[in-house]
N, C-alpha and C. Protein backbone atom coordinates (compact mmCIF):
# COMPACT_ATOMS: atom_id res chain seq x y z
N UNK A 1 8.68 -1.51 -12.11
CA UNK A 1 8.32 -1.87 -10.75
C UNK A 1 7.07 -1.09 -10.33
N UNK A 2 6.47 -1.25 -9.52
CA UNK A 2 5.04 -0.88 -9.20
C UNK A 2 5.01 -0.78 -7.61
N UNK A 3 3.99 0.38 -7.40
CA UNK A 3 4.23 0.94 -6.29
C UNK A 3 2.61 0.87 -5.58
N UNK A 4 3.02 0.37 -4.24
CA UNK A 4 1.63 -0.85 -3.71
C UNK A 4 1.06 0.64 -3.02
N UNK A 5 1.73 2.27 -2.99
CA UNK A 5 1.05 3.56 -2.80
C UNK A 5 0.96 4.14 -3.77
N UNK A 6 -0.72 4.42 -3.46
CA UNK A 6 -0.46 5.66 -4.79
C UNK A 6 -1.06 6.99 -4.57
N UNK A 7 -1.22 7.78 -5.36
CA UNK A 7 -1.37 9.23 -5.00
C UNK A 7 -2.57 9.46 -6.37
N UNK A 8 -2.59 10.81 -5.71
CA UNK A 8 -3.53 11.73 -6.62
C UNK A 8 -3.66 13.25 -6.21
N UNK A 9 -4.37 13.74 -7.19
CA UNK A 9 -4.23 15.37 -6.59
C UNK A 9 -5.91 15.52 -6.80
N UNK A 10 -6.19 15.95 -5.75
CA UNK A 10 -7.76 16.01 -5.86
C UNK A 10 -8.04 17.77 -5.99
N UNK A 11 -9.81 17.77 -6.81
CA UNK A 11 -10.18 19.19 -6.87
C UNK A 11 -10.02 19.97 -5.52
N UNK A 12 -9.86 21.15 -5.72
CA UNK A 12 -9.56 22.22 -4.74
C UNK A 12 -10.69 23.04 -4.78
N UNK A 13 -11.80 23.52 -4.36
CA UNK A 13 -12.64 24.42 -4.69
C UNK A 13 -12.22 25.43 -3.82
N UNK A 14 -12.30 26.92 -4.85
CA UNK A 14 -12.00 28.25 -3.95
C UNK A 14 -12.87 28.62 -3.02
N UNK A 15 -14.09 27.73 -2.75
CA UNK A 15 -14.93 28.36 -1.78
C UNK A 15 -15.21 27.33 -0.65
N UNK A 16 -14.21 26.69 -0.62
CA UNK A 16 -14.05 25.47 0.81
C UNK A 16 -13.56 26.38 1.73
N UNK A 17 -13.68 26.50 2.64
CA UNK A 17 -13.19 27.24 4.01
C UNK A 17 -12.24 26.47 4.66
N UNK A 18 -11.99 24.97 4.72
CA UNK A 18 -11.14 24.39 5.66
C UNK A 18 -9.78 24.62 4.68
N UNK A 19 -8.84 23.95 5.40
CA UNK A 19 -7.77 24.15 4.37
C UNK A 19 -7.22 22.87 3.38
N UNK A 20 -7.34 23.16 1.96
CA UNK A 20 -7.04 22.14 1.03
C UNK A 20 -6.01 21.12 1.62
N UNK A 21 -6.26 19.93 1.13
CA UNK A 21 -5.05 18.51 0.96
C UNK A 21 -4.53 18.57 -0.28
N UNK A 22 -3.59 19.02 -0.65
CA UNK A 22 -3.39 18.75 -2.24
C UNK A 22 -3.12 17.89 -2.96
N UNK A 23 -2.38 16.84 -2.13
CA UNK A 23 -1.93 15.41 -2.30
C UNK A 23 -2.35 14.30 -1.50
N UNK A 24 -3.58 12.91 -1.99
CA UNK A 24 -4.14 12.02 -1.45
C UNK A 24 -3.39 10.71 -1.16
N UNK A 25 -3.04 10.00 -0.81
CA UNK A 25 -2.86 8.98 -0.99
C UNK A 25 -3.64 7.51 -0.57
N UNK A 26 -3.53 6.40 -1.35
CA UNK A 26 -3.49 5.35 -0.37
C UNK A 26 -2.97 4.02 -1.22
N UNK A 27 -3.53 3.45 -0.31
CA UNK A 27 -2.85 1.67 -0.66
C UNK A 27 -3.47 0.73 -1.29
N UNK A 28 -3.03 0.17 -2.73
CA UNK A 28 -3.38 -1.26 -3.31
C UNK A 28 -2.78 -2.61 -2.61
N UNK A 29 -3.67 -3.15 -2.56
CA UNK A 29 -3.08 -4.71 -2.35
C UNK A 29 -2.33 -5.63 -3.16
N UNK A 30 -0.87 -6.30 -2.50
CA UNK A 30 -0.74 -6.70 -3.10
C UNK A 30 -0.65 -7.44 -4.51
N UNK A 31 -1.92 -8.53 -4.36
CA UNK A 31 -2.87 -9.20 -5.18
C UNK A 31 -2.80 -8.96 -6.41
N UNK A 32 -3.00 -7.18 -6.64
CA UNK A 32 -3.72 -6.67 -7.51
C UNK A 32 -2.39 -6.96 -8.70
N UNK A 33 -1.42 -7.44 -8.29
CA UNK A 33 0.09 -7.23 -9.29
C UNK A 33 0.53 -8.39 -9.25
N UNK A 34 -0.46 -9.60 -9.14
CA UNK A 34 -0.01 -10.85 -9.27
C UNK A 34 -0.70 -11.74 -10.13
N UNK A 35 -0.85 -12.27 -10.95
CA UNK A 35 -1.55 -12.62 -11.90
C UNK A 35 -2.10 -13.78 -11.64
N UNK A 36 -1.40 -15.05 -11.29
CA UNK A 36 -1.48 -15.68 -10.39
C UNK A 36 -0.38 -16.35 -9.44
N UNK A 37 -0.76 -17.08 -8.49
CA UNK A 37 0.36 -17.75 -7.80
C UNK A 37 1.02 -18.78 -8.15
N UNK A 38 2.18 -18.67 -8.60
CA UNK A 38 3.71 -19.95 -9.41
C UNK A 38 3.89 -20.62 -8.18
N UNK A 39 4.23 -21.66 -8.63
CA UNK A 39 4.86 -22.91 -7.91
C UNK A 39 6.35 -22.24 -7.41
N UNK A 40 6.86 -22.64 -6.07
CA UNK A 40 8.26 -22.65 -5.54
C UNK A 40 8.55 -20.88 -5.64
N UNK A 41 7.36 -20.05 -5.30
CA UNK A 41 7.86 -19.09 -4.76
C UNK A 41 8.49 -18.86 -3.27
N UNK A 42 9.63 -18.13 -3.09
CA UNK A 42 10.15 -17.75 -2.22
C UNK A 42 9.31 -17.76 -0.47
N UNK A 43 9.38 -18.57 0.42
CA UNK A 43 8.76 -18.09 1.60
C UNK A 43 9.74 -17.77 2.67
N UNK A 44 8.91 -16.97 3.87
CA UNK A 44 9.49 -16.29 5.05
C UNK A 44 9.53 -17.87 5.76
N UNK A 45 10.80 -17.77 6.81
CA UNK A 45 10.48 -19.14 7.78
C UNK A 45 9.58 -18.72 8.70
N UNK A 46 8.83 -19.88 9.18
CA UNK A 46 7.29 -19.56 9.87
C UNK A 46 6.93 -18.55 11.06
N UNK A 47 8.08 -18.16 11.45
CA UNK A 47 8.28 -17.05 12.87
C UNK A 47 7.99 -16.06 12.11
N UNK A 48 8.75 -15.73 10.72
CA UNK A 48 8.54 -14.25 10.34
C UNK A 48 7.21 -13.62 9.42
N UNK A 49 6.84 -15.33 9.10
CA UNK A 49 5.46 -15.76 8.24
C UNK A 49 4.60 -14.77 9.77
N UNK A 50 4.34 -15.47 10.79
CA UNK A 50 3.32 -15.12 11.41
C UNK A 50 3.71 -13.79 11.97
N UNK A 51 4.66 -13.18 12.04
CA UNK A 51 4.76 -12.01 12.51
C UNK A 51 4.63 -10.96 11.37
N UNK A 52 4.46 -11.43 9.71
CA UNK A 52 4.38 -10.51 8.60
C UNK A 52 2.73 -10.67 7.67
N UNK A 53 1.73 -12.22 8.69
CA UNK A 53 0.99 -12.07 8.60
C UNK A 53 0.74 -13.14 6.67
N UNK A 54 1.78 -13.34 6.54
CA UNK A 54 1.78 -13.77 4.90
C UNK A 54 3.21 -14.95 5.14
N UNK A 55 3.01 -16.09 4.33
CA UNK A 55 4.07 -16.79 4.08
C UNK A 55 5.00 -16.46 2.62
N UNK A 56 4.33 -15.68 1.99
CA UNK A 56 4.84 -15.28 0.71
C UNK A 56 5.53 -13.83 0.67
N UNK A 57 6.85 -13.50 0.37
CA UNK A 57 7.48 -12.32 0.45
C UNK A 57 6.36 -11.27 -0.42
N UNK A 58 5.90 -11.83 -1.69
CA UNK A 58 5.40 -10.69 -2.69
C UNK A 58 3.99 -10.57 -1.99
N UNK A 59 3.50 -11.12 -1.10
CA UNK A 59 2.18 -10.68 -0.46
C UNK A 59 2.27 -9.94 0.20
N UNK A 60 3.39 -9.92 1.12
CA UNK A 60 3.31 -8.75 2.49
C UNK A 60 3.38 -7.20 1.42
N UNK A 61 2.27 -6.76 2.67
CA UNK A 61 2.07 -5.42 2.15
C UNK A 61 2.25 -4.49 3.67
N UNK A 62 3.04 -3.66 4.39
CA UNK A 62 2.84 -3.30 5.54
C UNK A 62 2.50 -2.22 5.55
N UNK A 63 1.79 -1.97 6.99
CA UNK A 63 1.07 -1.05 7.36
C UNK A 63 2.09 -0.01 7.49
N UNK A 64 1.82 1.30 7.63
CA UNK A 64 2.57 2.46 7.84
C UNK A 64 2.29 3.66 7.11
N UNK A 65 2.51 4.84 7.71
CA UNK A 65 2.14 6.37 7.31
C UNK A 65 2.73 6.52 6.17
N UNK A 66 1.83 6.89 5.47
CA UNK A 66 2.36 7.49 3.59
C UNK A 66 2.79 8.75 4.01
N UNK A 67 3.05 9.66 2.81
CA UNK A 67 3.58 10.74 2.94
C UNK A 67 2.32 11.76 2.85
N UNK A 68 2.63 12.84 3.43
CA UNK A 68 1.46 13.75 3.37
C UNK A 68 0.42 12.92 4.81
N UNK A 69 0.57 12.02 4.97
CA UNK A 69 -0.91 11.75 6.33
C UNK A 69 -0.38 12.32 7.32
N UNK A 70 -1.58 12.51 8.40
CA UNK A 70 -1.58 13.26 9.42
C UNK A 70 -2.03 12.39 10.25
N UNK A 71 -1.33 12.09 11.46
CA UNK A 71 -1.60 11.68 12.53
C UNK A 71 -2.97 11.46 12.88
């Protein structure tokens, strides 16, 4: 299974003054894990289509705070 967040650990230099992030994250799109689009995939009924922005379950990708972000 594949994970639409991902991470990394970025360089730290000892002579930065602010204080290190040690852990980055962010977000792939969907898309990127679909090879292409099959016939008679699964859809949302159209209320939850437009409120999720996608008619296709494996497209929605939602917005929201990863771990490690700061306000």
């Amino acid at each position: 299974m594949y994970s639409q967040v991902k991470k990394y650990y970025p360089y730290i230099n000892p002579h930065d003054p602010c204080p290190p992030i040690r852990v980055k994250t962010y977000s792939t799109p969907p898309e990127l894990y679909v090879g292409f689009q099959r016939m008679n995939l699964p859809q949302y009924n159209p209320r939850e289509a437009l409120n999720r922005g996608t008619l296709w379950p494996v497209f929605y990708s939602p917005y929201g705070k990863y771990e490690n972000s700061k306000p």
